[in-house]
PDB file of N, CA and C in Angstrom:
ATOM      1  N   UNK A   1     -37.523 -91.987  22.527  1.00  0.00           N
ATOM      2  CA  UNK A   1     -38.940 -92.065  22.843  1.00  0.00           C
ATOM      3  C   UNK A   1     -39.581 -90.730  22.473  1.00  0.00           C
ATOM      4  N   UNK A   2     -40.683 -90.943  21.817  1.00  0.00           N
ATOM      5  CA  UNK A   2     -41.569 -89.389  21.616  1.00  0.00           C
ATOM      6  C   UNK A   2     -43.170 -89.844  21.986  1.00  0.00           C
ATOM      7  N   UNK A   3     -44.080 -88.619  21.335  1.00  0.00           N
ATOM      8  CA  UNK A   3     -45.492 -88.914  22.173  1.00  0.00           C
ATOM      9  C   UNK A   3     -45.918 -90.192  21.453  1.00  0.00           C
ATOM     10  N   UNK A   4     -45.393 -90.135  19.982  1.00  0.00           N
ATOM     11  CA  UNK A   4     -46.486 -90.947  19.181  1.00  0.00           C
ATOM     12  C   UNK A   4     -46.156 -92.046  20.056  1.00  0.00           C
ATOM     13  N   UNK A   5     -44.573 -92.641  20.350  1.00  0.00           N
ATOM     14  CA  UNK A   5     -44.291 -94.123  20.993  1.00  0.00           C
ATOM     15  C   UNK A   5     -44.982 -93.992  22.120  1.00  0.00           C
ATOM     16  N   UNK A   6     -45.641 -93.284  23.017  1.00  0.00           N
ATOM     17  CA  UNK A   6     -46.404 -93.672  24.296  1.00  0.00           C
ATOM     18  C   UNK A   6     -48.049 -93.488  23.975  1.00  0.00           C
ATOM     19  N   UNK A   7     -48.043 -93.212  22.484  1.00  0.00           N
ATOM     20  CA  UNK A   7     -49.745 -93.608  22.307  1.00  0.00           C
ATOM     21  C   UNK A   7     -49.316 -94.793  21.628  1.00  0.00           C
ATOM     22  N   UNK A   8     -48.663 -95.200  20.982  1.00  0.00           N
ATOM     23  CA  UNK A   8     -48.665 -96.448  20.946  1.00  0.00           C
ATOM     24  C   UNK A   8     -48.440 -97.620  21.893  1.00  0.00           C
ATOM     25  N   UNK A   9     -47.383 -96.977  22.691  1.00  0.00           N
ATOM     26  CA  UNK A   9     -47.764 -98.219  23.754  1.00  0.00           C
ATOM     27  C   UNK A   9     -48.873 -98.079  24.456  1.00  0.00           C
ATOM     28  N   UNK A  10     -49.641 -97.319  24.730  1.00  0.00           N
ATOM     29  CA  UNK A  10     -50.965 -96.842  25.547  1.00  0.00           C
ATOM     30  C   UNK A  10     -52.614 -97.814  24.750  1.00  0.00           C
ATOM     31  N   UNK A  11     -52.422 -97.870  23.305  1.00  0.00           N
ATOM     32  CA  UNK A  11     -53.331 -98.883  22.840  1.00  0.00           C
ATOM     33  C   UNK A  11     -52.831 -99.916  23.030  1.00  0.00           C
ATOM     34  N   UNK A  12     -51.220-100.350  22.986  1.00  0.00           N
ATOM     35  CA  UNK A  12     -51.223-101.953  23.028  1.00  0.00           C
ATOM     36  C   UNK A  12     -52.198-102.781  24.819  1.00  0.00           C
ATOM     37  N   UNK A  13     -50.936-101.371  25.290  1.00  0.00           N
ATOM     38  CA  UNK A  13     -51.478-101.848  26.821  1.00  0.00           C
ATOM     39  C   UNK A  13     -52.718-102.078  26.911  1.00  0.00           C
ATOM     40  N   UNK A  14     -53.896-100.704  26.263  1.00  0.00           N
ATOM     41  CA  UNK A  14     -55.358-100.538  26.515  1.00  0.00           C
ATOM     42  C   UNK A  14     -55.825-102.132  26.101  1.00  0.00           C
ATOM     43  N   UNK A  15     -55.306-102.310  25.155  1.00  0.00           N
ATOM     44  CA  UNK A  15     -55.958-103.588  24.178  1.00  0.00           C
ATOM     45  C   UNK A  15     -55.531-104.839  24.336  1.00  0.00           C
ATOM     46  N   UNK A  16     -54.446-104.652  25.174  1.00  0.00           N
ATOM     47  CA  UNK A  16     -53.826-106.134  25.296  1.00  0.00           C
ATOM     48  C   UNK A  16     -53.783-106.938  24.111  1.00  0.00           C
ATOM     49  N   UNK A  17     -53.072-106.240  23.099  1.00  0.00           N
ATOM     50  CA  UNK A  17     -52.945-106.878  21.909  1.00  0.00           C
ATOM     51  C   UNK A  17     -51.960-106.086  20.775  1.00  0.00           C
ATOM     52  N   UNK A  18     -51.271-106.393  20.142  1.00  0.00           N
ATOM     53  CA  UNK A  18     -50.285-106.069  19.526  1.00  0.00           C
ATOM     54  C   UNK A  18     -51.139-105.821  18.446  1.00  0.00           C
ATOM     55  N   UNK A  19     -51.277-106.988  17.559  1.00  0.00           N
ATOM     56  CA  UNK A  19     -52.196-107.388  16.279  1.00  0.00           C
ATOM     57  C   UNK A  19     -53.348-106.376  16.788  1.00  0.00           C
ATOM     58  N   UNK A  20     -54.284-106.216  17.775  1.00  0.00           N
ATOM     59  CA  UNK A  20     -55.388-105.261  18.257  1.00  0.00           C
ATOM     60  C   UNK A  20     -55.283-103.906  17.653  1.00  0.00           C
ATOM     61  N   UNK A  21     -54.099-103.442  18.401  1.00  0.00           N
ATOM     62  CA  UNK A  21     -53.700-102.070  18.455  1.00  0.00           C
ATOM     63  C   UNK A  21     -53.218-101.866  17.315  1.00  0.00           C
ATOM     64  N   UNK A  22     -52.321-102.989  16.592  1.00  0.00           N
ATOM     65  CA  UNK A  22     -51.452-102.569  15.325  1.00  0.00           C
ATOM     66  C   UNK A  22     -53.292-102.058  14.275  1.00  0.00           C
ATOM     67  N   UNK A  23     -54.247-102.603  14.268  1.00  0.00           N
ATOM     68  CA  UNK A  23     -54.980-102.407  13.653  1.00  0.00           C
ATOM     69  C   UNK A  23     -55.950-101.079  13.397  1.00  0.00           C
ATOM     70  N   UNK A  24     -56.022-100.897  14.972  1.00  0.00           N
ATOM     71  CA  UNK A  24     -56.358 -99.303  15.417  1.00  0.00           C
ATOM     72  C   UNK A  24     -55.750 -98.452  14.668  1.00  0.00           C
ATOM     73  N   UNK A  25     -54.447 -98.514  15.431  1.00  0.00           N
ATOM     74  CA  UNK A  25     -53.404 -97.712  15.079  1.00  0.00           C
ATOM     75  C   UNK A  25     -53.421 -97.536  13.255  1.00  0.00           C
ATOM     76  N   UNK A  26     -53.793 -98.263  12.452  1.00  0.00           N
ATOM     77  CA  UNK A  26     -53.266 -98.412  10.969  1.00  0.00           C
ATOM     78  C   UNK A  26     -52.122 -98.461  10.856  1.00  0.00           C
ATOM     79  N   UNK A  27     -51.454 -99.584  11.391  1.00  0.00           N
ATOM     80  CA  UNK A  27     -49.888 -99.784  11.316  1.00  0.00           C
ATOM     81  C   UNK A  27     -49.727-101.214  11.487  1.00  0.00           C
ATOM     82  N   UNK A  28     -48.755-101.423  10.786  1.00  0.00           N
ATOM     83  CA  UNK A  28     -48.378-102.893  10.767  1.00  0.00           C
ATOM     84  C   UNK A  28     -48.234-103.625  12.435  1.00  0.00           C
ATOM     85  N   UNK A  29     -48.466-104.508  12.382  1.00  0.00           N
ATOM     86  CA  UNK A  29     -48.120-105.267  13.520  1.00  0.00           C
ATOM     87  C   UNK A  29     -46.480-105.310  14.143  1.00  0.00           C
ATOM     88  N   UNK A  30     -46.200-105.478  13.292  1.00  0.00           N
ATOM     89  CA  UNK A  30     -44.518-105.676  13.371  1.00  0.00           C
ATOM     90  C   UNK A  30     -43.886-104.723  12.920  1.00  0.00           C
ATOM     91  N   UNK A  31     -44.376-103.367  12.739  1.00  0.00           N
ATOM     92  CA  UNK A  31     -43.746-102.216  13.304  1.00  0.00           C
ATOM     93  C   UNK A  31     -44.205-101.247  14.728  1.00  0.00           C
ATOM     94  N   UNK A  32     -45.400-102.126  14.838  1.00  0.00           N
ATOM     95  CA  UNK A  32     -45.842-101.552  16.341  1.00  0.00           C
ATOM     96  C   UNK A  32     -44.801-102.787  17.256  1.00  0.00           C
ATOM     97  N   UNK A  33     -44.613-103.771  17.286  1.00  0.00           N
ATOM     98  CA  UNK A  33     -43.551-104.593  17.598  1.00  0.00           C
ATOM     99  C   UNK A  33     -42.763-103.968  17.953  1.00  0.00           C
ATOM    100  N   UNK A  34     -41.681-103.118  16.837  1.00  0.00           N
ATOM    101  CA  UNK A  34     -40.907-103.062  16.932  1.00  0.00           C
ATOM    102  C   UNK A  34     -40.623-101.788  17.560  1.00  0.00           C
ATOM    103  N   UNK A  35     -41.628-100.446  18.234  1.00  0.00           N
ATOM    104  CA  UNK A  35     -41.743 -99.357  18.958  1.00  0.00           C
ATOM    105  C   UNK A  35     -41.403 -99.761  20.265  1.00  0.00           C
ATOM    106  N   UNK A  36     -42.618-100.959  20.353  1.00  0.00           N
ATOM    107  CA  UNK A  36     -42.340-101.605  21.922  1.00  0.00           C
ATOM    108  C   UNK A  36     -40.796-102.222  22.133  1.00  0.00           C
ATOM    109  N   UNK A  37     -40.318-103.014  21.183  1.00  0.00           N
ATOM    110  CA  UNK A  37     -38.996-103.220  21.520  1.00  0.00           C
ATOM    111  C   UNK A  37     -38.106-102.101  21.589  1.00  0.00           C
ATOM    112  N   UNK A  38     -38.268-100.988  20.777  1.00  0.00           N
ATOM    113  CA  UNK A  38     -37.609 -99.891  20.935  1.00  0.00           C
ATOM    114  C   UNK A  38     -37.172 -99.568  22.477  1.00  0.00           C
ATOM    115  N   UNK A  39     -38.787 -99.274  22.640  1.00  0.00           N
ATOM    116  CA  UNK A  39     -39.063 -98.732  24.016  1.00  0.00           C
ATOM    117  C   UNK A  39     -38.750 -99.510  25.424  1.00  0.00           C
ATOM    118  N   UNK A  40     -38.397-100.974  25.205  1.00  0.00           N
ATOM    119  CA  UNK A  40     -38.070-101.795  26.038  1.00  0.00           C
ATOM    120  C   UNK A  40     -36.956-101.831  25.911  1.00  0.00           C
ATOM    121  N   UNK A  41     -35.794-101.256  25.077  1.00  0.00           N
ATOM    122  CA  UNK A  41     -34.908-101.430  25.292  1.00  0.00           C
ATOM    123  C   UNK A  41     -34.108 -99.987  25.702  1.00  0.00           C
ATOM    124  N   UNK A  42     -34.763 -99.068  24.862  1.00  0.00           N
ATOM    125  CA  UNK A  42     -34.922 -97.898  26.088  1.00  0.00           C
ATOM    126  C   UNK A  42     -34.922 -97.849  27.198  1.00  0.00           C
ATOM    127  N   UNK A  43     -36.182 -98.560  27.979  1.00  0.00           N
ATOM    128  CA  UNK A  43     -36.034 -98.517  29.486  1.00  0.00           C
ATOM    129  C   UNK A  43     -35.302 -99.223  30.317  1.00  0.00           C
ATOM    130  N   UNK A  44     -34.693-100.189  29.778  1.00  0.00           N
ATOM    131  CA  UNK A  44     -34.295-101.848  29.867  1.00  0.00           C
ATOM    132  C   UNK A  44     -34.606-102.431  31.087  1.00  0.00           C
ATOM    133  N   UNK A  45     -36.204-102.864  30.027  1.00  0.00           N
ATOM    134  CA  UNK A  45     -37.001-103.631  31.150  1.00  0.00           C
ATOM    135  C   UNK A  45     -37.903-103.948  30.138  1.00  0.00           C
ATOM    136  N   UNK A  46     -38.291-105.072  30.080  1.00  0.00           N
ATOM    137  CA  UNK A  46     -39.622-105.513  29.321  1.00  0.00           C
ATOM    138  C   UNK A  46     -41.163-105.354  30.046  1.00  0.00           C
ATOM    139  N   UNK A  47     -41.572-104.824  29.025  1.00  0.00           N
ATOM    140  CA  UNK A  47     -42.873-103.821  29.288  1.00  0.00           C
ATOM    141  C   UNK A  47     -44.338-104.736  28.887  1.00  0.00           C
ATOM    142  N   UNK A  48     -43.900-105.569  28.326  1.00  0.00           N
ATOM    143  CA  UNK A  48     -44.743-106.765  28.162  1.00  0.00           C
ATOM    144  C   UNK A  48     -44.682-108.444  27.976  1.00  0.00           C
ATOM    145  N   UNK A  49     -45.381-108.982  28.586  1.00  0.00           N
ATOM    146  CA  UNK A  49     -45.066-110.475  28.360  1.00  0.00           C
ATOM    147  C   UNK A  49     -46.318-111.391  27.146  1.00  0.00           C
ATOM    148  N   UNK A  50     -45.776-111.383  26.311  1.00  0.00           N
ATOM    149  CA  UNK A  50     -46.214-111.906  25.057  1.00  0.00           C
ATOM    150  C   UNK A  50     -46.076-113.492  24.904  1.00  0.00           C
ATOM    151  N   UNK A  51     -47.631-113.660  24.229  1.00  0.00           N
ATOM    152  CA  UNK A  51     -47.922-115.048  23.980  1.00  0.00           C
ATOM    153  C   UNK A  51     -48.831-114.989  22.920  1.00  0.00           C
ATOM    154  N   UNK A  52     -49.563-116.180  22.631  1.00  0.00           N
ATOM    155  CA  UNK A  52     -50.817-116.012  21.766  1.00  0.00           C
ATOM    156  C   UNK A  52     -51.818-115.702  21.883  1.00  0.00           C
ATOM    157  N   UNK A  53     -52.104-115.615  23.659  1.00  0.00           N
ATOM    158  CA  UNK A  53     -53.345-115.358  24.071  1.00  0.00           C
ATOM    159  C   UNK A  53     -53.261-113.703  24.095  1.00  0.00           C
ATOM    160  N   UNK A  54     -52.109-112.751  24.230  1.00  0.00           N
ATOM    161  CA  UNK A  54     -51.537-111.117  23.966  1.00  0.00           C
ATOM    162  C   UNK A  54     -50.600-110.774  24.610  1.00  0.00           C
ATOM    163  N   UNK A  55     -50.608-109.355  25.098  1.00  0.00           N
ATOM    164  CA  UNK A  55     -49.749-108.807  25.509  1.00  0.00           C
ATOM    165  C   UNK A  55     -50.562-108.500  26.929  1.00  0.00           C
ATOM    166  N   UNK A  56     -49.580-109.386  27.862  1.00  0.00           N
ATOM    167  CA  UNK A  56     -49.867-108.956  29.218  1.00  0.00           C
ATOM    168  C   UNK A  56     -49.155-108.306  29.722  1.00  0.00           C
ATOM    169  N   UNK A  57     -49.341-106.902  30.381  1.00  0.00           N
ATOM    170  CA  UNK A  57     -48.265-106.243  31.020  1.00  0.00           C
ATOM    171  C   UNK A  57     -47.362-106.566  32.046  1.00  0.00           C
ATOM    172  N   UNK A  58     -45.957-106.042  32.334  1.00  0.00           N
ATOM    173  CA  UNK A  58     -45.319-106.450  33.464  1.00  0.00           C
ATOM    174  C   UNK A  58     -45.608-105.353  34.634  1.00  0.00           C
ATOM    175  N   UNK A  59     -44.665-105.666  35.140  1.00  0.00           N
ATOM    176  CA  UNK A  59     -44.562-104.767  36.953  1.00  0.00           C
ATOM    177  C   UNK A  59     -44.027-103.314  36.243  1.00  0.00           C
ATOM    178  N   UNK A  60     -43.057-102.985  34.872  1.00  0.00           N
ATOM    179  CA  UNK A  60     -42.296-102.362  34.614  1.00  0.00           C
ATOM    180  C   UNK A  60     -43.779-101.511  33.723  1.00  0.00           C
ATOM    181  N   UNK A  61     -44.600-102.536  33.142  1.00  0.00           N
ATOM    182  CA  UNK A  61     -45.536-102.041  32.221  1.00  0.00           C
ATOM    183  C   UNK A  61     -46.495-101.212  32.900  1.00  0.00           C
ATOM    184  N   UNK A  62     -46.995-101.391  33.638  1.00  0.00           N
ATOM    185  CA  UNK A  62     -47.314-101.614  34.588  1.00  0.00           C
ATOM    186  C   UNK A  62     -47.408 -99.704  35.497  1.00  0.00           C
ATOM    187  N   UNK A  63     -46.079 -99.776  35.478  1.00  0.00           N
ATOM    188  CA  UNK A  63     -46.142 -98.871  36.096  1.00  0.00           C
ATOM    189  C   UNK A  63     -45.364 -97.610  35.110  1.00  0.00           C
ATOM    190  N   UNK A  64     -44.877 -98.201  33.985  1.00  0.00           N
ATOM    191  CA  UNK A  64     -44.749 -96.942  32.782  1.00  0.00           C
ATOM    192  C   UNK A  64     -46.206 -96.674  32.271  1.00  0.00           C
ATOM    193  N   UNK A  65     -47.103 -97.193  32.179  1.00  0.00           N
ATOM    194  CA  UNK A  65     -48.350 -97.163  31.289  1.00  0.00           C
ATOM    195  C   UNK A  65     -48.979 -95.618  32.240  1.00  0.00           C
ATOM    196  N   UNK A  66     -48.829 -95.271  33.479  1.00  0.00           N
ATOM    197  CA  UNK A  66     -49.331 -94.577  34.444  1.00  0.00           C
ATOM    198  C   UNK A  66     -48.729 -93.379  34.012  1.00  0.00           C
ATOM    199  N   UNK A  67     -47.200 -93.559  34.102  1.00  0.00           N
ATOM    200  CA  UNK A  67     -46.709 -92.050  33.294  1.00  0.00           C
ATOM    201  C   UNK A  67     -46.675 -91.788  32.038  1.00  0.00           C
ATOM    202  N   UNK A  68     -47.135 -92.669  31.059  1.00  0.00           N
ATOM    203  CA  UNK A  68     -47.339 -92.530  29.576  1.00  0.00           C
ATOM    204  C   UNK A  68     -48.881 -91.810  29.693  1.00  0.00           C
ATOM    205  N   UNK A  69     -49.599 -92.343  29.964  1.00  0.00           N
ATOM    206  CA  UNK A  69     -51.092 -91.226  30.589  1.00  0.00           C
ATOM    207  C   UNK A  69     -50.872 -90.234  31.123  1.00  0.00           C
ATOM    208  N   UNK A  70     -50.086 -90.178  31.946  1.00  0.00           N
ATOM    209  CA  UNK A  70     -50.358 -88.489  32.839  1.00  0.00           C
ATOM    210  C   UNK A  70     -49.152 -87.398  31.831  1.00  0.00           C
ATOM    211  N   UNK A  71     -48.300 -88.457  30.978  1.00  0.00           N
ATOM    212  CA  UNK A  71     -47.500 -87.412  30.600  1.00  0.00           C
ATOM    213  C   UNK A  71     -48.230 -86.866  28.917  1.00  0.00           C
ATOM    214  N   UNK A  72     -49.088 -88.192  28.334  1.00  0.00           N
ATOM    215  CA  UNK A  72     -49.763 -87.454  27.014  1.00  0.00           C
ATOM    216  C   UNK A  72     -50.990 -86.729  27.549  1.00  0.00           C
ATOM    217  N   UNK A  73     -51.461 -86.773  28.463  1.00  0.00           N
ATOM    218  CA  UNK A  73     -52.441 -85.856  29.191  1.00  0.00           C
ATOM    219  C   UNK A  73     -51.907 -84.554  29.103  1.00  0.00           C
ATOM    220  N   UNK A  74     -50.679 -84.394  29.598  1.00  0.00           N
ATOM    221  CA  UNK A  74     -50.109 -83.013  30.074  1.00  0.00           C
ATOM    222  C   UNK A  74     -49.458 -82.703  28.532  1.00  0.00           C
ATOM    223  N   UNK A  75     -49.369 -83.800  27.788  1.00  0.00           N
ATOM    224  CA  UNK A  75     -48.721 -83.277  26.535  1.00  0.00           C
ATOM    225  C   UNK A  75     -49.449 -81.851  25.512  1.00  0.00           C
ATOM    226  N   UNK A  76     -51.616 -82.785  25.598  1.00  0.00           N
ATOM    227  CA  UNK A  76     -52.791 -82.756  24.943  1.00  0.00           C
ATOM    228  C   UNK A  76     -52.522 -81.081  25.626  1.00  0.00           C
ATOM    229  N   UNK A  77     -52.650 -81.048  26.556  1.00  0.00           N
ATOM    230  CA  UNK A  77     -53.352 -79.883  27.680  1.00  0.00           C
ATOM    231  C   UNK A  77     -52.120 -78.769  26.998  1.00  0.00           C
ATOM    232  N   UNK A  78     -51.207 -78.851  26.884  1.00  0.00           N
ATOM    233  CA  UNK A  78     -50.040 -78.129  26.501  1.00  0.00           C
ATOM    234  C   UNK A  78     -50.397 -77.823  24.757  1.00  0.00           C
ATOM    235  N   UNK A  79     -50.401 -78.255  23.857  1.00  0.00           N
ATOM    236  CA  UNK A  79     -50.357 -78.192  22.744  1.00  0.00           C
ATOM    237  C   UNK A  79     -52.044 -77.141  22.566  1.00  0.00           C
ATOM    238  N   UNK A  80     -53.405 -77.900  23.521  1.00  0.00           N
ATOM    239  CA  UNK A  80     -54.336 -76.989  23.470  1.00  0.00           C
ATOM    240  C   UNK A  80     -54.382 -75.484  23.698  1.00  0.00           C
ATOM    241  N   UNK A  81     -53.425 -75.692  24.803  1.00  0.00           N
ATOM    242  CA  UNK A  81     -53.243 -73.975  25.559  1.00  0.00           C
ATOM    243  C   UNK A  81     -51.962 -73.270  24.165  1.00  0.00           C
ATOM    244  N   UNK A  82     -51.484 -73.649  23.831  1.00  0.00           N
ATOM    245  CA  UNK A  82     -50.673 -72.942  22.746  1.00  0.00           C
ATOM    246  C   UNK A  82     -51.688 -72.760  21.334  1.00  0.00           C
ATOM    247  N   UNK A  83     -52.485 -73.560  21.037  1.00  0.00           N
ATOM    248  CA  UNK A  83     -52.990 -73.064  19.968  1.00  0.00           C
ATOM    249  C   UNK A  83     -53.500 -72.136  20.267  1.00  0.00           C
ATOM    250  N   UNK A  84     -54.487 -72.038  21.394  1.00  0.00           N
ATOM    251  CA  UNK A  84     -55.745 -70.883  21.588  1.00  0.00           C
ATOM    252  C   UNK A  84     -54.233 -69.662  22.090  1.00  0.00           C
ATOM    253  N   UNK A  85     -53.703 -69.931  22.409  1.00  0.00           N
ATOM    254  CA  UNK A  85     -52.801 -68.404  22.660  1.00  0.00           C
ATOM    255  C   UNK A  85     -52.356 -68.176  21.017  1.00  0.00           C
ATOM    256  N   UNK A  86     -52.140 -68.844  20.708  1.00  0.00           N
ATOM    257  CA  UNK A  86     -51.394 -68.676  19.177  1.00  0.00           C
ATOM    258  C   UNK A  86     -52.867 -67.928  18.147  1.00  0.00           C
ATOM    259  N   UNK A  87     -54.123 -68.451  18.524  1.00  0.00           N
ATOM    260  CA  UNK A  87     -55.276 -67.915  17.849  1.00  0.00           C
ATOM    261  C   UNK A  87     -55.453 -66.432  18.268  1.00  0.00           C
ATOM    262  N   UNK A  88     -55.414 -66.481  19.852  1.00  0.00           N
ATOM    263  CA  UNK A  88     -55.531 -64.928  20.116  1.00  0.00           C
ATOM    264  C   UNK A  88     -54.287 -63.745  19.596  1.00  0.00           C
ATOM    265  N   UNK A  89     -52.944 -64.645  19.122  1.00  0.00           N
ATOM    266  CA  UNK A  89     -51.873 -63.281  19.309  1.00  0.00           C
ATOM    267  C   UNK A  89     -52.394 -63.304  17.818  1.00  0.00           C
ATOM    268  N   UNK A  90     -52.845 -64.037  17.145  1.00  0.00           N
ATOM    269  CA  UNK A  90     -53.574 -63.873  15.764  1.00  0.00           C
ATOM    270  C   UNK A  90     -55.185 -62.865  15.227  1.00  0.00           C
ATOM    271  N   UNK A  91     -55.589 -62.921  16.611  1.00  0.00           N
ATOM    272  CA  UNK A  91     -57.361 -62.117  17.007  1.00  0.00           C
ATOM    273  C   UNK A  91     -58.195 -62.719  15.937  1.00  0.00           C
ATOM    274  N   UNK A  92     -57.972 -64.651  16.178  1.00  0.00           N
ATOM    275  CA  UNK A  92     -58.733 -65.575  15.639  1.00  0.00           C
ATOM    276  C   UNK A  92     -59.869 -65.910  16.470  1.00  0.00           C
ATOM    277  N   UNK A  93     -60.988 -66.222  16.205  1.00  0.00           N
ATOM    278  CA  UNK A  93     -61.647 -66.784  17.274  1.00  0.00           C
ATOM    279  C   UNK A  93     -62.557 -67.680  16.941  1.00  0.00           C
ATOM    280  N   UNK A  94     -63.286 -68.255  17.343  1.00  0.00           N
ATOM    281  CA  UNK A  94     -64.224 -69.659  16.836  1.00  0.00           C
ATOM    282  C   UNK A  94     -65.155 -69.778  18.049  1.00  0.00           C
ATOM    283  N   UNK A  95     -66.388 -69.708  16.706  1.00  0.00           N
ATOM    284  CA  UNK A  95     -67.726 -69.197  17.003  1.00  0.00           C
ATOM    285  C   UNK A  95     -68.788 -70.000  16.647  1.00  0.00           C
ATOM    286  N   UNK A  96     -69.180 -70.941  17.496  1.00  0.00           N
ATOM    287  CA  UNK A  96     -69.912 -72.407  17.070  1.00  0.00           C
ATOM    288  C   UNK A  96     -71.455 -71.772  17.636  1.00  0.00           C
ATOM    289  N   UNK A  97     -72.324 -72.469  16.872  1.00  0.00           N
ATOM    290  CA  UNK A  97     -73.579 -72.564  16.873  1.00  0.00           C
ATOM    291  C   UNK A  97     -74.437 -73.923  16.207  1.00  0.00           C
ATOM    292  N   UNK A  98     -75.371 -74.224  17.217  1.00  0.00           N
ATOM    293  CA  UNK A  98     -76.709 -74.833  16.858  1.00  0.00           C
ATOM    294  C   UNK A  98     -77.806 -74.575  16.094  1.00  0.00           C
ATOM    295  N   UNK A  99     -77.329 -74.872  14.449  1.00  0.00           N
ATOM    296  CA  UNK A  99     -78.794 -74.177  13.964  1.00  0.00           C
ATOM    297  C   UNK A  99     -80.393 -74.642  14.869  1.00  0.00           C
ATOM    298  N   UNK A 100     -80.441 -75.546  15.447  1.00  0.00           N
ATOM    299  CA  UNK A 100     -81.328 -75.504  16.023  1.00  0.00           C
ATOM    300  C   UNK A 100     -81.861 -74.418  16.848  1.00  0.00           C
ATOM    301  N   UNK A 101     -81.100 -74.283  17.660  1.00  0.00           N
ATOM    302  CA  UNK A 101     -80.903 -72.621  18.836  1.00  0.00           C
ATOM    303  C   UNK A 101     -81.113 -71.306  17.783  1.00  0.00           C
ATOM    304  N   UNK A 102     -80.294 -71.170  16.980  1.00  0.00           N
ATOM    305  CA  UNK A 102     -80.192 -69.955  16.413  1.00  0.00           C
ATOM    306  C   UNK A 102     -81.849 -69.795  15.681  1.00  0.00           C
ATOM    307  N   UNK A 103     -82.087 -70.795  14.706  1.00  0.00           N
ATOM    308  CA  UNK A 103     -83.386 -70.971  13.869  1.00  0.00           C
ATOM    309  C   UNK A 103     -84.814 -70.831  15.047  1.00  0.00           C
ATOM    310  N   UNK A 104     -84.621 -70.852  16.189  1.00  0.00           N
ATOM    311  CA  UNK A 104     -85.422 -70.998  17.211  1.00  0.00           C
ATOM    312  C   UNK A 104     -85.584 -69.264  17.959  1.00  0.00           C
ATOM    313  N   UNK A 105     -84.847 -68.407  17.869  1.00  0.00           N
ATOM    314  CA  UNK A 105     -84.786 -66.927  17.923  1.00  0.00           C
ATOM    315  C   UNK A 105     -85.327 -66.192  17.218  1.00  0.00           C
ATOM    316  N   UNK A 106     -85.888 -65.279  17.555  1.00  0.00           N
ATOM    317  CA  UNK A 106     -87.410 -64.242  16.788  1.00  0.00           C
ATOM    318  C   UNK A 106     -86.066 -63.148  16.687  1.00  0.00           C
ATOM    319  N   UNK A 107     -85.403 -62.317  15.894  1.00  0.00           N
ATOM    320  CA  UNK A 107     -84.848 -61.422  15.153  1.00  0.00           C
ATOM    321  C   UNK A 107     -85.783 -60.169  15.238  1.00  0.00           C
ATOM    322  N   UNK A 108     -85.858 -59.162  15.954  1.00  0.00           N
ATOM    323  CA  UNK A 108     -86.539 -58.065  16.438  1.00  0.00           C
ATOM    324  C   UNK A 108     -86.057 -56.864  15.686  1.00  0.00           C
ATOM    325  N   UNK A 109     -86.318 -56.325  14.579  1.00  0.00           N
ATOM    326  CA  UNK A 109     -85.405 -55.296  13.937  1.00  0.00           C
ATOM    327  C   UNK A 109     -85.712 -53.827  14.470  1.00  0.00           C
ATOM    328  N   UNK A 110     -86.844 -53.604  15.044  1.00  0.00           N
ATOM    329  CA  UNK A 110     -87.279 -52.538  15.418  1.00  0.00           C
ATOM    330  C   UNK A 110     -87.137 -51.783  16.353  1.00  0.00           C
TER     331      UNK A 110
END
């Protein structure tokens, strides 16, 4: 299991749809299929109950979908705090502006 497999299961779940998510995602259907089977057989527990109408989650889905969120949450939050440390041991910095705001300031040279 890695992050990409719990954003992928995180759209199927969101979307209740395999075909849905495979589309989001830009990935085949039946290799997003085959993550979830990965991952179901990983946990060994089926993580969804599939029909034509989609993918309805189980008790197992259910309650992995909760730590697939809090853990790519903490993944996002981790990877952010390393770049900006990685920018500063660099003395990078990023410096955004509104030309609106800026074009709106009288420049006083005197």
């Amino acid at each position: 299991m890695n992050i990409r497999d719990l954003d992928f299961f995180i759209k199927v779940y969101e979307r209740r749809s395999i075909s849905v998510a495979s589309e989001n995602l830009f990935i085949s259907a039946q290799g997003l299929s085959n993550v979830i089977s990965r991952l179901e057989q990983e946990l060994g527990c089926s993580l969804f109950n599939r029909d034509r109408a989609g993918s309805v989650p189980t008790a197992c889905g259910e309650a992995f979908y909760k730590y697939a969120v809090n853990t790519k949450l903490e993944y996002d939050r981790m990877i952010t705090e390393i770049e900006h440390l990685s920018r500063a041991e660099k003395g990078v910095i990023r410096i955004g502006y509104s030309f609106g705001v800026m074009s709106g300031l009288q420049w006083n040279s005197q």
